[in-house]
Structure formats: structure tokens, C-alpha cells
Protein backbone atom coordinates (compact mmCIF):
# COMPACT_ATOMS: atom_id res chain seq x y z
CA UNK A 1 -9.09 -43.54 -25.46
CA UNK A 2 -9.67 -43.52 -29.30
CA UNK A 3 -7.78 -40.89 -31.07
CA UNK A 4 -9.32 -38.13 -32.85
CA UNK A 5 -10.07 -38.40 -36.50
CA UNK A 6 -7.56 -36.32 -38.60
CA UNK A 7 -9.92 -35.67 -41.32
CA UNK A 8 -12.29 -33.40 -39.06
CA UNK A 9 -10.64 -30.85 -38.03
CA UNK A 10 -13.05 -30.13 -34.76
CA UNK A 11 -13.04 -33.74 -33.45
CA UNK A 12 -9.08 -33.23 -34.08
CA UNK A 13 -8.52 -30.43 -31.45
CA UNK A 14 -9.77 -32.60 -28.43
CA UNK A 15 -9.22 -33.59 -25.75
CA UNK A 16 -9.26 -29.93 -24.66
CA UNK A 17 -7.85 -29.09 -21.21
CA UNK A 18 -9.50 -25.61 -19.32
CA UNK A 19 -7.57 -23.82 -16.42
CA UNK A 20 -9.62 -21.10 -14.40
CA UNK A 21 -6.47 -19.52 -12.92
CA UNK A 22 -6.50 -17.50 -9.99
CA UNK A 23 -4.11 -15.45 -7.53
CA UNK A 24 -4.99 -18.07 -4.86
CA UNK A 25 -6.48 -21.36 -6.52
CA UNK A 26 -5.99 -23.15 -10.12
CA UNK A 27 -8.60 -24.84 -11.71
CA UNK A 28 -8.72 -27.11 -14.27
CA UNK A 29 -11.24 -29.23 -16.39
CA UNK A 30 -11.18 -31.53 -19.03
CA UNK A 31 -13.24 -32.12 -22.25
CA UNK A 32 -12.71 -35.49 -23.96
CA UNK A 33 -15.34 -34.91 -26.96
CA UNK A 34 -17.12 -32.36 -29.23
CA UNK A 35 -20.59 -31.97 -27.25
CA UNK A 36 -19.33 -33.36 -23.69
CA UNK A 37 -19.47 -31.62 -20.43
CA UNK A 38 -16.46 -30.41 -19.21
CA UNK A 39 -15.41 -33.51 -16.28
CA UNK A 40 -12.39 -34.47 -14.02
CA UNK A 41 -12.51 -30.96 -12.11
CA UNK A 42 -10.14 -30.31 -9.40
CA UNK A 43 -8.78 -27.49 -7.60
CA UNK A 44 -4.79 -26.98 -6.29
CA UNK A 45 -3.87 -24.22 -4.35
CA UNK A 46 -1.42 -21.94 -6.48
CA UNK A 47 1.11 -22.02 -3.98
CA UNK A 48 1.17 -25.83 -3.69
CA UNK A 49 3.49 -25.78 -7.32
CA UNK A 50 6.41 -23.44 -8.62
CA UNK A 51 4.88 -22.69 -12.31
CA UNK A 52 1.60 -22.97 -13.86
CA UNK A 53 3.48 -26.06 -16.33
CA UNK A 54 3.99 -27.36 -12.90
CA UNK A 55 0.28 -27.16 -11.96
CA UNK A 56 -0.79 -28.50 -15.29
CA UNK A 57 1.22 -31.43 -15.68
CA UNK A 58 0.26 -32.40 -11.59
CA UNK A 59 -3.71 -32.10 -12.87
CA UNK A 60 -2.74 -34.22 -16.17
CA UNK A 61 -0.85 -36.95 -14.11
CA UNK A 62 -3.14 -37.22 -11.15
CA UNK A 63 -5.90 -37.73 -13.64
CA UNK A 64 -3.76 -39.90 -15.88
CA UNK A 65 -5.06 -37.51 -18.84
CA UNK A 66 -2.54 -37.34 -22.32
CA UNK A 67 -1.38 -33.86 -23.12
CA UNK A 68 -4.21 -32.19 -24.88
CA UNK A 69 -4.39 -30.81 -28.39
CA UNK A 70 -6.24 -27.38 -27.74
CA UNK A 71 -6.21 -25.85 -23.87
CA UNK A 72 -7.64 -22.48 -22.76
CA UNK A 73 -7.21 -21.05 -19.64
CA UNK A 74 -8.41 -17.56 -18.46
CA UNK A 75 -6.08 -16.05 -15.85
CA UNK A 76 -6.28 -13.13 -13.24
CA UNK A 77 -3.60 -11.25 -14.88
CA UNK A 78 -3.87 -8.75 -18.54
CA UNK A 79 -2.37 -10.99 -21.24
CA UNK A 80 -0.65 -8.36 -23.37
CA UNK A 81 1.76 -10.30 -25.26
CA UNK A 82 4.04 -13.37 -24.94
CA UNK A 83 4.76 -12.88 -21.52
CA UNK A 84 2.55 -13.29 -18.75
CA UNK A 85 3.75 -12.35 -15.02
CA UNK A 86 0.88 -12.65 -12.53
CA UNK A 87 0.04 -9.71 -10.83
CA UNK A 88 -1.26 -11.33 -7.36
CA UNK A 89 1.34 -14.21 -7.48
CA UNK A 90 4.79 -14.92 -9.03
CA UNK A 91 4.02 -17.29 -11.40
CA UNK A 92 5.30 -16.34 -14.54
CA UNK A 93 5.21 -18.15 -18.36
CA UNK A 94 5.63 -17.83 -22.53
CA UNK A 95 2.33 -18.77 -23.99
CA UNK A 96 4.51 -20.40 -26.76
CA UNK A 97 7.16 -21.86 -24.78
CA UNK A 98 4.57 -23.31 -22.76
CA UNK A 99 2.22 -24.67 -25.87
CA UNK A 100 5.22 -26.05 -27.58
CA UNK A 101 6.75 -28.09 -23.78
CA UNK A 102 3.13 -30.00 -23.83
CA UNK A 103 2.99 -30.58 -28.03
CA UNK A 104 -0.29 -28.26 -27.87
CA UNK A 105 -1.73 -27.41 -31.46
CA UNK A 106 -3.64 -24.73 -29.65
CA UNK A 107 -3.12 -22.51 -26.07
CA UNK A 108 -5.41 -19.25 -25.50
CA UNK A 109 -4.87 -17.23 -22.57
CA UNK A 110 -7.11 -15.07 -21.60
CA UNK A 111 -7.94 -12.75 -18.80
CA UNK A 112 -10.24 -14.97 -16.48
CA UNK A 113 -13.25 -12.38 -16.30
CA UNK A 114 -13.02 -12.57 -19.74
CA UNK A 115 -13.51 -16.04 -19.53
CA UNK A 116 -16.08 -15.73 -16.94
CA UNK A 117 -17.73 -12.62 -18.89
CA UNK A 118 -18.32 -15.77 -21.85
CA UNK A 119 -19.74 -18.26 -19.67
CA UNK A 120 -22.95 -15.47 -17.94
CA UNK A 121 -25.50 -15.98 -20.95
CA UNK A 122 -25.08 -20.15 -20.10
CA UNK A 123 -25.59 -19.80 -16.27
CA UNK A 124 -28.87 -21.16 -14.58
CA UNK A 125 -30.34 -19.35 -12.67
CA UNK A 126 -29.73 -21.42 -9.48
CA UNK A 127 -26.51 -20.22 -10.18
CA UNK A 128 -27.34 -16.40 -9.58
CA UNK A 129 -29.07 -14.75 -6.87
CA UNK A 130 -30.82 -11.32 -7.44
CA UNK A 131 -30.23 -8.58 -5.12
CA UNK A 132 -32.35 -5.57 -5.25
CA UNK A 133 -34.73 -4.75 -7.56
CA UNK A 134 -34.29 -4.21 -11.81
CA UNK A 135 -35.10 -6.36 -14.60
CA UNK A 136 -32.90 -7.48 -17.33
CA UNK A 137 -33.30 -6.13 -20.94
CA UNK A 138 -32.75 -8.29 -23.65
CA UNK A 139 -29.81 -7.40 -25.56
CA UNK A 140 -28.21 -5.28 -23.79
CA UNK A 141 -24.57 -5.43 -22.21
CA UNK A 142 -23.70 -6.86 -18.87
CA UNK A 143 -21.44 -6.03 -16.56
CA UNK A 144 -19.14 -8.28 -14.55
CA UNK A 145 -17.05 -7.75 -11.57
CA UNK A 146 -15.89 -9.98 -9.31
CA UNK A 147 -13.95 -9.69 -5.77
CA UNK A 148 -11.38 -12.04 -4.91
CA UNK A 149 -7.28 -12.27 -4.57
CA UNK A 150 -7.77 -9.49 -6.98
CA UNK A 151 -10.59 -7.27 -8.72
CA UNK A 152 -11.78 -8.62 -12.24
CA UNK A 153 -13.80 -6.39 -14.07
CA UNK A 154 -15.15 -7.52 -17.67
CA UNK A 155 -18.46 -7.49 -19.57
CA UNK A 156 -20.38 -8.86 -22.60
CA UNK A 157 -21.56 -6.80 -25.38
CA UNK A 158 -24.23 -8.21 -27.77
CA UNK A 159 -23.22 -8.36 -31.66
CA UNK A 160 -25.79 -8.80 -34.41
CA UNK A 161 -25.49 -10.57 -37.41
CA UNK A 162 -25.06 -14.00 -35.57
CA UNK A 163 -22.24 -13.26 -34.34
CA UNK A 164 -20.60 -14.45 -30.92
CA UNK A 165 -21.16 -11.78 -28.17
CA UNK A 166 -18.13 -9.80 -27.14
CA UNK A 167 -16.43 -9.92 -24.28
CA UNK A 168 -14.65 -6.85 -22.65
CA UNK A 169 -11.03 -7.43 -21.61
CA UNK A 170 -9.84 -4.91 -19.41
CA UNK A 171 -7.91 -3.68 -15.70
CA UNK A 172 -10.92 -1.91 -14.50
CA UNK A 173 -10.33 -3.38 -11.10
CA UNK A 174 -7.26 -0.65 -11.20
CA UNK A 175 -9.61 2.80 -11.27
CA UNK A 176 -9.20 5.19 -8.90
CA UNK A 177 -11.51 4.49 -5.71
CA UNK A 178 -14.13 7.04 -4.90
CA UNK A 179 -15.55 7.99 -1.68
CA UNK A 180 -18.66 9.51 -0.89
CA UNK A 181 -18.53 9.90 2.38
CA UNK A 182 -15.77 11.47 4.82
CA UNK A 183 -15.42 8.08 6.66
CA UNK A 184 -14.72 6.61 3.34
CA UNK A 185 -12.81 9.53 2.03
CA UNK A 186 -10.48 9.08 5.22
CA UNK A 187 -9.81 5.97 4.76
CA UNK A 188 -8.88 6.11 0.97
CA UNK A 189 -6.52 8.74 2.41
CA UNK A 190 -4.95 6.15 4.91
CA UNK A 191 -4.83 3.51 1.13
CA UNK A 192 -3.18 6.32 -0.82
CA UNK A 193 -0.57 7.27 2.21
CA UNK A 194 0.50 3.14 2.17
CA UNK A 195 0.25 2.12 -2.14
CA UNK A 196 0.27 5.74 -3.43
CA UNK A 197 -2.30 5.02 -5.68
CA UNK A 198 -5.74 4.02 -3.64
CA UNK A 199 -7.22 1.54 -6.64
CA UNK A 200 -10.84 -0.05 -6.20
CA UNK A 201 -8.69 -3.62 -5.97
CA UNK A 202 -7.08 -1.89 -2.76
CA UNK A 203 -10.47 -2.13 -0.45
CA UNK A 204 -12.59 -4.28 -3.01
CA UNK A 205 -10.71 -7.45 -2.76
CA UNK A 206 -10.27 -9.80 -0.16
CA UNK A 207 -6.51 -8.17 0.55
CA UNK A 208 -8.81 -5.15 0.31
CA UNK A 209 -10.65 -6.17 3.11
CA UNK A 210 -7.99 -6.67 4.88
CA UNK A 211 -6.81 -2.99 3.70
CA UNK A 212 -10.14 -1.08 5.01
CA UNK A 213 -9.89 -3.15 8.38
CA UNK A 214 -6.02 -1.83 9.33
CA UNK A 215 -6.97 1.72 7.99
CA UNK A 216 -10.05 1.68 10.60
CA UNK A 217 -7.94 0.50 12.86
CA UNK A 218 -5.23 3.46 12.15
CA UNK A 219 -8.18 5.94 12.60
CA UNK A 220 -9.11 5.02 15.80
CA UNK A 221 -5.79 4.88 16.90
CA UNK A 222 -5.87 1.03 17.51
CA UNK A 223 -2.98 -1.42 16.68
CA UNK A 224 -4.09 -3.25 13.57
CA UNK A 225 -4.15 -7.25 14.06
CA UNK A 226 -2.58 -9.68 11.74
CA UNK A 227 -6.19 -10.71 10.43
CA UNK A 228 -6.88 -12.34 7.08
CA UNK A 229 -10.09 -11.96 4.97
CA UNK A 230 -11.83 -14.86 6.27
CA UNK A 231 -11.01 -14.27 9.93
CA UNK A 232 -12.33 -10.78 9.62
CA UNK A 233 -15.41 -11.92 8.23
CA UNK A 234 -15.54 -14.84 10.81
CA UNK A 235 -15.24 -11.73 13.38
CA UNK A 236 -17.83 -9.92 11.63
CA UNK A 237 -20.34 -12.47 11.57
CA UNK A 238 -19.61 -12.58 15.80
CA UNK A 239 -20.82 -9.25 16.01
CA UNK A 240 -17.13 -7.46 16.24
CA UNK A 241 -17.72 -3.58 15.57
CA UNK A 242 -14.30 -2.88 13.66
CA UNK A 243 -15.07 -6.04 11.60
CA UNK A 244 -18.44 -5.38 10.92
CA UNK A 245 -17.66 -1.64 9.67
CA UNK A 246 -14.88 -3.06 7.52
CA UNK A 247 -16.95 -5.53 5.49
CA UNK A 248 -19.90 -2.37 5.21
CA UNK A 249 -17.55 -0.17 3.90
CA UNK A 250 -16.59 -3.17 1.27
CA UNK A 251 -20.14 -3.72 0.27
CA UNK A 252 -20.17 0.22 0.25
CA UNK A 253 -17.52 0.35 -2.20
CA UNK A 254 -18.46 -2.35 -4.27
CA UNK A 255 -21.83 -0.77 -4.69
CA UNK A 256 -19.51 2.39 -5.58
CA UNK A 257 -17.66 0.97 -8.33
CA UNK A 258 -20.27 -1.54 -9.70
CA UNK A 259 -22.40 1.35 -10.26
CA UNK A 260 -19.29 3.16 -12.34
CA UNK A 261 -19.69 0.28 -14.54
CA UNK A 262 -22.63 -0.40 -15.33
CA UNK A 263 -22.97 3.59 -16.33
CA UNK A 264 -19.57 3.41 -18.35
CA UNK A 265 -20.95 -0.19 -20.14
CA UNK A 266 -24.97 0.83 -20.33
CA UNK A 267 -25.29 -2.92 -18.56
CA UNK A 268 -28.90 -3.08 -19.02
CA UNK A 269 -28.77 -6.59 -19.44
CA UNK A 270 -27.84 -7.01 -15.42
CA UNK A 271 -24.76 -6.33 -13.54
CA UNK A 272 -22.99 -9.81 -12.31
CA UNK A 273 -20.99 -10.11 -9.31
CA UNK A 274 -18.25 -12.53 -9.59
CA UNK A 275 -15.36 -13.55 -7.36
CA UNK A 276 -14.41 -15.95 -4.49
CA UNK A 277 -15.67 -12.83 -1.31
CA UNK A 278 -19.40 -12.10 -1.87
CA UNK A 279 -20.94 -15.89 -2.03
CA UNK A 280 -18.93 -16.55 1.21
CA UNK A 281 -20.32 -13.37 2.73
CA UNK A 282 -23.57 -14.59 2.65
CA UNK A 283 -26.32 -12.75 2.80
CA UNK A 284 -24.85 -9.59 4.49
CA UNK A 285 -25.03 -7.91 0.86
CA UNK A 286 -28.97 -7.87 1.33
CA UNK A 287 -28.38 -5.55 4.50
CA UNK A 288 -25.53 -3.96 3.29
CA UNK A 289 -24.94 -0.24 1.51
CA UNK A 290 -24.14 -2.26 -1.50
CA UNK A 291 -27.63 -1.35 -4.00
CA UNK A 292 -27.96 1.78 -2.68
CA UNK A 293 -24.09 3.04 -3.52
CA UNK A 294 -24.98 1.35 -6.74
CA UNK A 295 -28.16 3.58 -7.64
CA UNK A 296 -26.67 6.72 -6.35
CA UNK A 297 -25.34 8.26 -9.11
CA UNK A 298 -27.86 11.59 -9.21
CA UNK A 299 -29.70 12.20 -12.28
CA UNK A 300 -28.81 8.49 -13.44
CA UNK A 301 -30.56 6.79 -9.89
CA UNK A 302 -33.36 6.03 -12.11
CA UNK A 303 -31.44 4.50 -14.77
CA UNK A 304 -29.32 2.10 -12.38
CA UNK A 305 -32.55 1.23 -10.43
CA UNK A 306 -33.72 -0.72 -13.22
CA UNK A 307 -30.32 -2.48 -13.40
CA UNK A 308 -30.52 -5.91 -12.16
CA UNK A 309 -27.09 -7.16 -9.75
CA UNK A 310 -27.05 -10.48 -9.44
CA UNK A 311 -24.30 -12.73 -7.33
CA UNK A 312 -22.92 -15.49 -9.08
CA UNK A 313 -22.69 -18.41 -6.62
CA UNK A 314 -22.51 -21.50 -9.12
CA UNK A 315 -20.93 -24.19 -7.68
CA UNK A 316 -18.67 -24.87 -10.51
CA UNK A 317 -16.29 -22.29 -11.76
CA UNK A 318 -17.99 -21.01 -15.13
CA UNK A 319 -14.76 -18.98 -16.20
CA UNK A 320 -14.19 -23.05 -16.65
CA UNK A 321 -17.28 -23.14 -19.03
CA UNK A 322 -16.05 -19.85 -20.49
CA UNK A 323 -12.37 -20.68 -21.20
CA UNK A 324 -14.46 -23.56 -23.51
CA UNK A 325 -16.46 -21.01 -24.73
CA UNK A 326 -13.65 -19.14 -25.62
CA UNK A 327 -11.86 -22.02 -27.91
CA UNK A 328 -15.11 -21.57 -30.30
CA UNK A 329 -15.54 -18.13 -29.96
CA UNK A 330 -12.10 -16.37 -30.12
């Protein structure tokens, strides 16, 4: 591999590494060159290796990759110092200590819907499917939010001047959950009785599947199974009542608290829907409660029914494209 020339100082920070980190799965990427696609992808299951520097150096090995000179990773966690202690996993790190163990001249953390919020203006649009009706208006913020391990919640305001756009970082997957009907408002009940706090992450996740299915399950005086996610979903898909209410009271939810957003960012420019859950739902979201919970906000229903949603279902993780957007932009 030829070494970077020291006299330009852009061809100097590469090779660039990119982590998408996750509760469940870490992602990484690498970008050899100024104007190259970002290549070698691969996937590890977080649980597979004891520290994200374990994780990195497996990906840099495997590959047979030298440390790189500049790496961003975005990370389903806030990044609020030093510091960083997942929330949905016990991986834990120093942004410097870890920079200076791989002789980085550059590491960027950053919350992974940040990351993710970066890479929306760049996706194609094979890699977003419409639901509902709405139509985008140019200029205007979107909003992001994106069910997986966790609830990331970002956005991207426009800037003028020729500036970068900006993206939001923020917890907004921690607001208090709303319900607008008594089924729902029971069951946030059973959520509050168990955490204390009933969060949005706490039935809008795929642990918050999980969540909605035992506290159905409690209501009807049933003895909750040891289901995951996926095998709830499986069950739903087979036509199981309990299963199938579960994943319409997510999509209810999510239509909830996507609609909260969009009002709180003015997301004229389209609401995304991120995340690991939705794209392996399917198309249930078509049939679902989902757009109407997000247009039912009173006065504003005309407002939010000319907000686009769209699912993001790229086969590549952008927060991968973003985390390189993020190295220019940031």
C-alpha cells in the first residue's frame, strides 16, 4: 500500500477506518483513498469480543488492514465526554486512550443516528420506501428515528451559506411514552409499574417489543413466554393474536412518537425511519396504525399529512457512509 503524502494534509489522514456501532452488531468499513467508496465491510456480533479495541483490532487483522490515521465511528450511546459506557451493552472506552493504543491522528465518536442523520441527503432512493402519502420540501429539516437494540432519534437541519447541514444529537428515544388509547394507556401502566419510567425506547425497540408482548400478556392474565423480538414477529406473521396485537401496538407507538418529532423538528423535508425492526417487519407498517398515529395530532393533522415517512432499508449501513461524512463535516 503506498503511504500517504505528508505534504497534503487530506491524502495524509487515510486510510480512514468507520465503525457503525450498535447494542447488538459492530460494523466497520474501510476507506483507503480521498474519493473511494468505503470497502472491506463486515459485521461481528458485539458480544462475540470484550471491548470495542477488541472488535477493532479483530476487523483490522482479519482484513490484514494497518492501523488507520483518522477513524469515525457513530455509536448507540450519548458521547458526552471522555468516557463512553454503552447504554444497551457493557462495553465501555476513553476516546483518547483508545486513539492513542492504535497511533490514530484522528478518532470522532459520535452518536450513530447522528451518523446516520449525515448519511439521509446521499441515500438512493432504492434505499427508502415511502409509506403514506406527503411530499418532501426542499430545505427543510428531517427527522430520523430508528428502532432497534435501542431507540435513536436524530435529524438534519439545513444551514445556508454553504455550509454542511446539521445534524441533531440527542436521547429523544428517552421521552416519556404517550398513549392514546386505554389499551395503550394500560399497558404503559404495566411499563411504568416494571422500569418506573415508561420511555418510548421501552415499547419502541425490539426489547420494546418484547416489553408490550409480556404486558399483554399480564393483562389478560396469561403467563408471559420467554419470546425474543424475532420469534414474536415470526409468531405474528403465523397469525398468533397476542403477537399480532403486540407488533400493532409497536407500529401504533411508533406512529405516536414519530409524529412528536416531526412537530418538535418542523421535518418537512420527510420523516426517516431507521433501525434494525421495521425493514424486517416487512410490509406490516402499510396495514398498521403507524401513519395514522403519526397524523393525529388535532389541529396539526394537516400539517403532518403532508409529511413524507419513509423506511430506510439500504442494504449497507449508511451511519457507515455518515461516520465518513462526519470526518469532513465535524
Amino acid at each position: 500500500m503506498a503511504l500517504p503524502d505528508p505534504s497534503d494534509p487530506i491524502a495524509a489522514s487515510y486510510p480512514r477506518l468507520l465503525g457503525d456501532i450498535g447494542g447488538t452488531n459492530a460494523r466497520f468499513a474501510w476507506l483507503a483513498a480521498p474519493c473511494e467508496a468505503p470497502s472491506q465491510l463486515d459485521r461481528y456480533a458485539c458480544a462475540d469480543h470484550g471491548s470495542l479495541q477488541d472488535a477493532m483490532r479483530h476487523y483490522l487483522d482479519a482484513h490484514q488492514l494497518p492501523a488507520p490515521r483518522w477513524c469515525a465511528i457513530g455509536i448507540a450511546n450519548p458521547v458526552v465526554g471522555d468516557l463512553v459506557r454503552m447504554t444497551n451493552h457493557d462495553w465501555q472506552f476513553s476516546i483518547e486512550a483508545l486513539r492513542v493504543q492504535f497511533g490514530m491522528a484522528r478518532f470522532l465518536v459520535i452518536n450513530d443516528f447522528t451518523a446516520l442523520a449525515l448519511a439521509l441527503p446521499a441515500l438512493r432512493p432504492e434505499d427508502v420506501r415511502q409509506v403514506g402519502q406527503g411530499t418532501a420540501v426542499a430545505r427543510s429539516p428531517l427527522g430520523l428515528i430508528g428502532p432497534g437494540t435501542g431507540l435513536g432519534v436524530s435529524g438534519l437541519l439545513p444551514a445556508d451559506g454553504g455550509r454542511s447541514a446539521i445534524p441533531i444529537n440527542g436521547e429523544g428515544g428517552h421521552v416519556t411514552l404517550a398513549g392514546t388509547t386505554p389499551l395503550e394507556d394500560a399497558v404503559i401502566a404495566r411499563l411504568r409499574e416494571r422500569f418506573g419510567h415508561a420511555s418510548a425506547e421501552r415499547a419502541v425497540s425490539g426489547p420494546g417489543l418484547v416489553n408490550l408482548h409480556t404486558a399483554l400478556c399480564e393483562l389478560d392474565g396469561a403467563a408471559a413466554e420467554a419470546l425474543d423480538a424475532a420469534a414474536i414477529s415470526a409468531r405474528a406473521q403465523a397469525g398468533d393474536a397476542r403477537a399480532v396485537q403486540a407488533v400493532e401496538l409497536f407500529f401504533a407507538f411508533l406512529g405516536t412518537v414519530a409524529g412528536n418529532l416531526a412537530l418538535s423538528l418542523g421535518a418537512r423535508g420527510g420523516m426517516y425511519i431507521g433501525g434494525g425492526i421495521v425493514p424486517r417487519l416487512g410490509d406490516r407498517i402499510d396495514a398498521s396504525a403507524f401513519r395514522e398515529r403519526f397524523e393525529a395530532k388535532g389541529r396539526f393533522r394537516d400539517y403532518l399529512r403532508g409529511i413524507p415517512t419513509f423506511v430506510v432499508q439500504a442494504s449497507t449501513s449508511p451511519a457507515l457512509l455518515g461516520a465518513a461524512r462526519a470526518l469532513e463535516d465535524l
